[in-house]
Protein backbone atom coordinates (compact mmCIF):
# COMPACT_ATOMS: atom_id res chain seq x y z
CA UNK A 1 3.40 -17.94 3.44
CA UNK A 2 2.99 -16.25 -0.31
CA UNK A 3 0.36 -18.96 -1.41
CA UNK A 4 -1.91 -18.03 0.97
CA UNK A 5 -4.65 -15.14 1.27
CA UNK A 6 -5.53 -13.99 4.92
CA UNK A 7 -8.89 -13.01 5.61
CA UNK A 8 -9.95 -10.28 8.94
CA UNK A 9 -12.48 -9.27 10.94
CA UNK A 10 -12.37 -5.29 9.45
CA UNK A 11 -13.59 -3.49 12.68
CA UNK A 12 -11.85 -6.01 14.59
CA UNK A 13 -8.39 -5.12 13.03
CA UNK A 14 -9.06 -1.67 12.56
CA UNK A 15 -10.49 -0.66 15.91
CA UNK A 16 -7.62 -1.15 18.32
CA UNK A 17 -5.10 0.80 15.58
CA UNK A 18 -7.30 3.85 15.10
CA UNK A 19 -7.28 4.67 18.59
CA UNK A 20 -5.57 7.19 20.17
CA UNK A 21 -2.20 5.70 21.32
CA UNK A 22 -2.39 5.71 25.66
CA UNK A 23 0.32 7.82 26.43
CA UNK A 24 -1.35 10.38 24.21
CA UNK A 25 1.66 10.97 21.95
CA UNK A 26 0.23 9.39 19.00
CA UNK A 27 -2.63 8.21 16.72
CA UNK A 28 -3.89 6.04 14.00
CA UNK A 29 -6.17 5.90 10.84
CA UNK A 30 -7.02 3.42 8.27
CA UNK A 31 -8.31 4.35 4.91
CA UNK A 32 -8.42 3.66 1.57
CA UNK A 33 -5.50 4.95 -1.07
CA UNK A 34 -7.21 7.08 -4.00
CA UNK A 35 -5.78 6.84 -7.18
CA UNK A 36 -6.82 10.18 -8.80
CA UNK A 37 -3.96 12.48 -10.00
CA UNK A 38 -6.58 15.12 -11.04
CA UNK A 39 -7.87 15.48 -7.41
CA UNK A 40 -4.48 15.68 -5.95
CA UNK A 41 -2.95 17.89 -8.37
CA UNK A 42 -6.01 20.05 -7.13
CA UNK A 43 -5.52 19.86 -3.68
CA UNK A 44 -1.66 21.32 -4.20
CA UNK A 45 -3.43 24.16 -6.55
CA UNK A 46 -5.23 25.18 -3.42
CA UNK A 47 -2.74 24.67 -0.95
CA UNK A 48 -0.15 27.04 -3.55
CA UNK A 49 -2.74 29.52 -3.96
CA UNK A 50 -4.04 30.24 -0.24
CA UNK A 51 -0.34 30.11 0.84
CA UNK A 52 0.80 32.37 -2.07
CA UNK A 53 -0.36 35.86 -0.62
CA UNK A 54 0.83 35.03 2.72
CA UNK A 55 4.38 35.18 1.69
CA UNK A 56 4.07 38.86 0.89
CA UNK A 57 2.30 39.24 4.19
CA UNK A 58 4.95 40.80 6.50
CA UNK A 59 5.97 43.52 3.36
CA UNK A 60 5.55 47.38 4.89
CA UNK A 61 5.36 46.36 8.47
CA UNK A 62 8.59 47.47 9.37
CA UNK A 63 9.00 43.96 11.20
CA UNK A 64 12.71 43.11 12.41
CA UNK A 65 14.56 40.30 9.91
CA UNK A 66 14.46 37.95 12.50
CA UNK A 67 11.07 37.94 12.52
CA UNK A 68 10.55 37.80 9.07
CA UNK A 69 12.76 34.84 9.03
CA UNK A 70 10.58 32.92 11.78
CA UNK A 71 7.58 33.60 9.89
CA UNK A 72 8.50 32.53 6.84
CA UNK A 73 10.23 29.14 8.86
CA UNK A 74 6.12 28.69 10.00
CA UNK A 75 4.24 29.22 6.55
CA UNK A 76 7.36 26.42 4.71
CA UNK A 77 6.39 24.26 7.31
CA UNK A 78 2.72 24.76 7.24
CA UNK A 79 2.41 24.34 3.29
CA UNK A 80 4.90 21.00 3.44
CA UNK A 81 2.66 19.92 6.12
CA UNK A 82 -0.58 19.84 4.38
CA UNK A 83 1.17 19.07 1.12
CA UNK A 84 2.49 15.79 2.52
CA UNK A 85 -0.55 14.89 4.30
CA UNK A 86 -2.39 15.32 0.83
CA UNK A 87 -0.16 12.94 -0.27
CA UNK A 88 -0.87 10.42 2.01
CA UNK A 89 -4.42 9.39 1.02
CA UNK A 90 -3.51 9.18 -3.15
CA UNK A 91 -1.03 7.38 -5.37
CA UNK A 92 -0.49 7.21 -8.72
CA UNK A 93 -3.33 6.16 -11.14
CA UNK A 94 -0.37 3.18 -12.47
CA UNK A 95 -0.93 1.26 -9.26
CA UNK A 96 -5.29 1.51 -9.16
CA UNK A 97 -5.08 -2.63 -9.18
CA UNK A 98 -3.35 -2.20 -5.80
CA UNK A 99 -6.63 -0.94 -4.04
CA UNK A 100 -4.63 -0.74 -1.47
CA UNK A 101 -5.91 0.04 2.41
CA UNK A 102 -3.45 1.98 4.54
CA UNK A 103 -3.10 1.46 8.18
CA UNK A 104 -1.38 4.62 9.15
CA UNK A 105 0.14 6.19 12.44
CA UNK A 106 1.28 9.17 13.72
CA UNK A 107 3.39 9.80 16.85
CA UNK A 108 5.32 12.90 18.10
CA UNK A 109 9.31 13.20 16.80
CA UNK A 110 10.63 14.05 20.42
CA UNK A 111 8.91 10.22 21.18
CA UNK A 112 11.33 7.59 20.40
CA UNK A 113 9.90 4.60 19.91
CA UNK A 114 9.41 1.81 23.08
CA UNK A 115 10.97 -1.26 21.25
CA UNK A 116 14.73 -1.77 20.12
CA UNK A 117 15.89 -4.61 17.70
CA UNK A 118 19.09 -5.50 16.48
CA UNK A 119 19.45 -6.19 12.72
CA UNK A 120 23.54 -6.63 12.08
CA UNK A 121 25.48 -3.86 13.35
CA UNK A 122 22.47 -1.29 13.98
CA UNK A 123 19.91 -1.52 16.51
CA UNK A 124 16.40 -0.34 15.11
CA UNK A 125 14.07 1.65 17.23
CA UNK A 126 10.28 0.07 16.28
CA UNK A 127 6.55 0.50 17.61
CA UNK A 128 4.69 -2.93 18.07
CA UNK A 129 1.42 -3.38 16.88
CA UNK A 130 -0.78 -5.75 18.76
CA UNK A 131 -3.13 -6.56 15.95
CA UNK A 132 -5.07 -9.24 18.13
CA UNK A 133 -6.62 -7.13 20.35
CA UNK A 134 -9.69 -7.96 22.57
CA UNK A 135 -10.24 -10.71 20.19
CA UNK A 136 -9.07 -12.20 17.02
CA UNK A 137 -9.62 -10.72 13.90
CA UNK A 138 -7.76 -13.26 11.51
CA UNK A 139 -10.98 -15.45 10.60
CA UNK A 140 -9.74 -17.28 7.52
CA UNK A 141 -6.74 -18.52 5.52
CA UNK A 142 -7.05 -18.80 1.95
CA UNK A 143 -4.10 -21.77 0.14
CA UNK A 144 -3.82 -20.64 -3.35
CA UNK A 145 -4.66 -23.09 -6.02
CA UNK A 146 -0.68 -23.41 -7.27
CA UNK A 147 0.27 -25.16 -3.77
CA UNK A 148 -0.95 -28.56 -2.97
CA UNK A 149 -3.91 -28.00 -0.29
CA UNK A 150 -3.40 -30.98 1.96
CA UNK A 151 0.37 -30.47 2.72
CA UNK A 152 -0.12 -26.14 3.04
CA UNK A 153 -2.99 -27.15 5.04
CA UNK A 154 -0.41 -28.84 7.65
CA UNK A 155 1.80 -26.32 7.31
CA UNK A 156 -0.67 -23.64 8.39
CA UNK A 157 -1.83 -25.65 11.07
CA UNK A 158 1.34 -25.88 12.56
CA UNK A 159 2.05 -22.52 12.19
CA UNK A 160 -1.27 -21.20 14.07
CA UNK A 161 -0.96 -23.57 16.75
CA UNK A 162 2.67 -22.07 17.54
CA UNK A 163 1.27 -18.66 17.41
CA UNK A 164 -1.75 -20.31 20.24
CA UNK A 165 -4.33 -18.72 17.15
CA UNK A 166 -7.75 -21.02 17.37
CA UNK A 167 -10.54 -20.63 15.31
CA UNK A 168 -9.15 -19.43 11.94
CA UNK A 169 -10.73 -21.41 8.65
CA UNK A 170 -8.35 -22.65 6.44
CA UNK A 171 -10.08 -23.29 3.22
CA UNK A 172 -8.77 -23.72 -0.55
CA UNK A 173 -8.99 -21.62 -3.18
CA UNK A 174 -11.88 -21.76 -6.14
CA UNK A 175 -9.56 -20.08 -8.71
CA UNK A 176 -8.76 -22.73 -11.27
CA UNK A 177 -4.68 -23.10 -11.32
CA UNK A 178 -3.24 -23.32 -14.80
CA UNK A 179 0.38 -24.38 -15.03
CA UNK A 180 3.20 -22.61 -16.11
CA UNK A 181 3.30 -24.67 -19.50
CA UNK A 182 -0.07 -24.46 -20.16
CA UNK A 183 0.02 -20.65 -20.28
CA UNK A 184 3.21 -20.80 -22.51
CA UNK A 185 1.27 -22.53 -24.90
CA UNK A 186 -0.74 -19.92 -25.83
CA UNK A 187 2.18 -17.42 -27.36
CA UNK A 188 3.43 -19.72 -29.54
CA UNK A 189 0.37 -20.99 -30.99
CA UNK A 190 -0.50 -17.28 -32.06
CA UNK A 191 3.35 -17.14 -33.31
CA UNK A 192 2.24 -19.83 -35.39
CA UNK A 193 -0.71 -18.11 -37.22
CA UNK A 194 1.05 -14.80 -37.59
CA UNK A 195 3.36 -16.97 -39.47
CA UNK A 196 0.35 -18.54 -41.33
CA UNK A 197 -0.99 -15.70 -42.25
CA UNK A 198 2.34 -13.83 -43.16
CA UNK A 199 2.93 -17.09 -45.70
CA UNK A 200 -0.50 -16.52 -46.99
CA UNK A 201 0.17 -13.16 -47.24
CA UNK A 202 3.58 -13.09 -49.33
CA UNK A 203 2.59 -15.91 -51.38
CA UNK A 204 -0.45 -13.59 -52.77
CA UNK A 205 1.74 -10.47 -53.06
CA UNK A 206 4.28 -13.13 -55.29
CA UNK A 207 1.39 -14.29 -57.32
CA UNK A 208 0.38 -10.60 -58.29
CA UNK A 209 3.68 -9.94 -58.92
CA UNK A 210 4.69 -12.76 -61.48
């Protein structure tokens, strides 16, 4: 529901999707995103400048071209490894409000995944995540302070009690709602002194003038 805020257990949620997956074919991390362009665009200034003299590596060794050719396939696929997995732990400096937390998994390509779902005309191959585990992380449900507490109260009720989720507080928010119109208010009242003070202004440039 977009009014509302859900609140977890951290370990909880994050221990059962860090763990390496059972069949072995896979695992998971959770981190925080950095937002530091300086630190990345460091990282790839390493990663270019260890994997530059390796390209001339295999010069006066007489090696076949086929060889060549399967050693330079490795070292591409080496530096877009690590250049991709750099990227994964930073974004852009724009989004640093975000602070956002990824929960992030990686599984072998040769391993579809277990679950299938049709969506239209394709079927879409999909990994479930059973964020419950042992026990239940989700500990509290925040209602915004736009929606009217009471009735999202019900609403959330109903919606845990389908999903057989006990034990979550729902509680409303201490953020003070202002309305729509009450925020508008505020542009046009400084429109209006600008104006003021534009009058004020010309009629003092006219007086000099005459």
């Amino acid at each position: 529901m977009r009014f509302c805020t859900l609140s977890f257990a951290t370990a909880e949620l994050e221990g059962p999707f860090a763990v390496l997956s059972p069949d072995g074919h896979g695992s998971g991390s959770t981190f925080p995103v950095v937002y530091d362009n300086a630190k990345l665009n460091a990282f790839y200034t390493q990663i270019v400048d260890m994997a530059a003299p390796l390209i001339s590596l295999p010069r006066g060794k007489n090696l076949p071209g086929d060889q060549i050719r399967a050693y330079m396939e490795q070292l591409s696929i080496l530096v877009a490894m690590h250049a991709i997995r750099a990227a994964i732990f930073f974004k852009h400096e724009g989004y640093v409000g975000e602070r956002e937390y990824r929960f992030f998994q990686i599984f072998r390509a040769d391993v579809p995944p277990p679950s299938v779902k049709t969506r239209g005309p394709k079927n879409i191959s999909y990994r479930e995540f059973n964020w419950r585990g042992p026990s239940m992380p989700l500990k509290q449900i925040m209602v915004g302070p736009a929606a009217d507490f009471a009735s999202a109260k019900d609403a959330v009720q109903a919606m845990l009690h389908r999903a057989r989720i006990t034990g979550v507080a729902i509680v409303p928010s201490k953020i003070p709602y202002r309305s729509t119109a009450a925020r508008d208010k505020k542009p046009a009242k400084l429109w209006f002194w600008i104006l003021a003070a534009m009058i004020v202004v010309g009629g003092a440039l006219a007086a000099r003038l005459l």
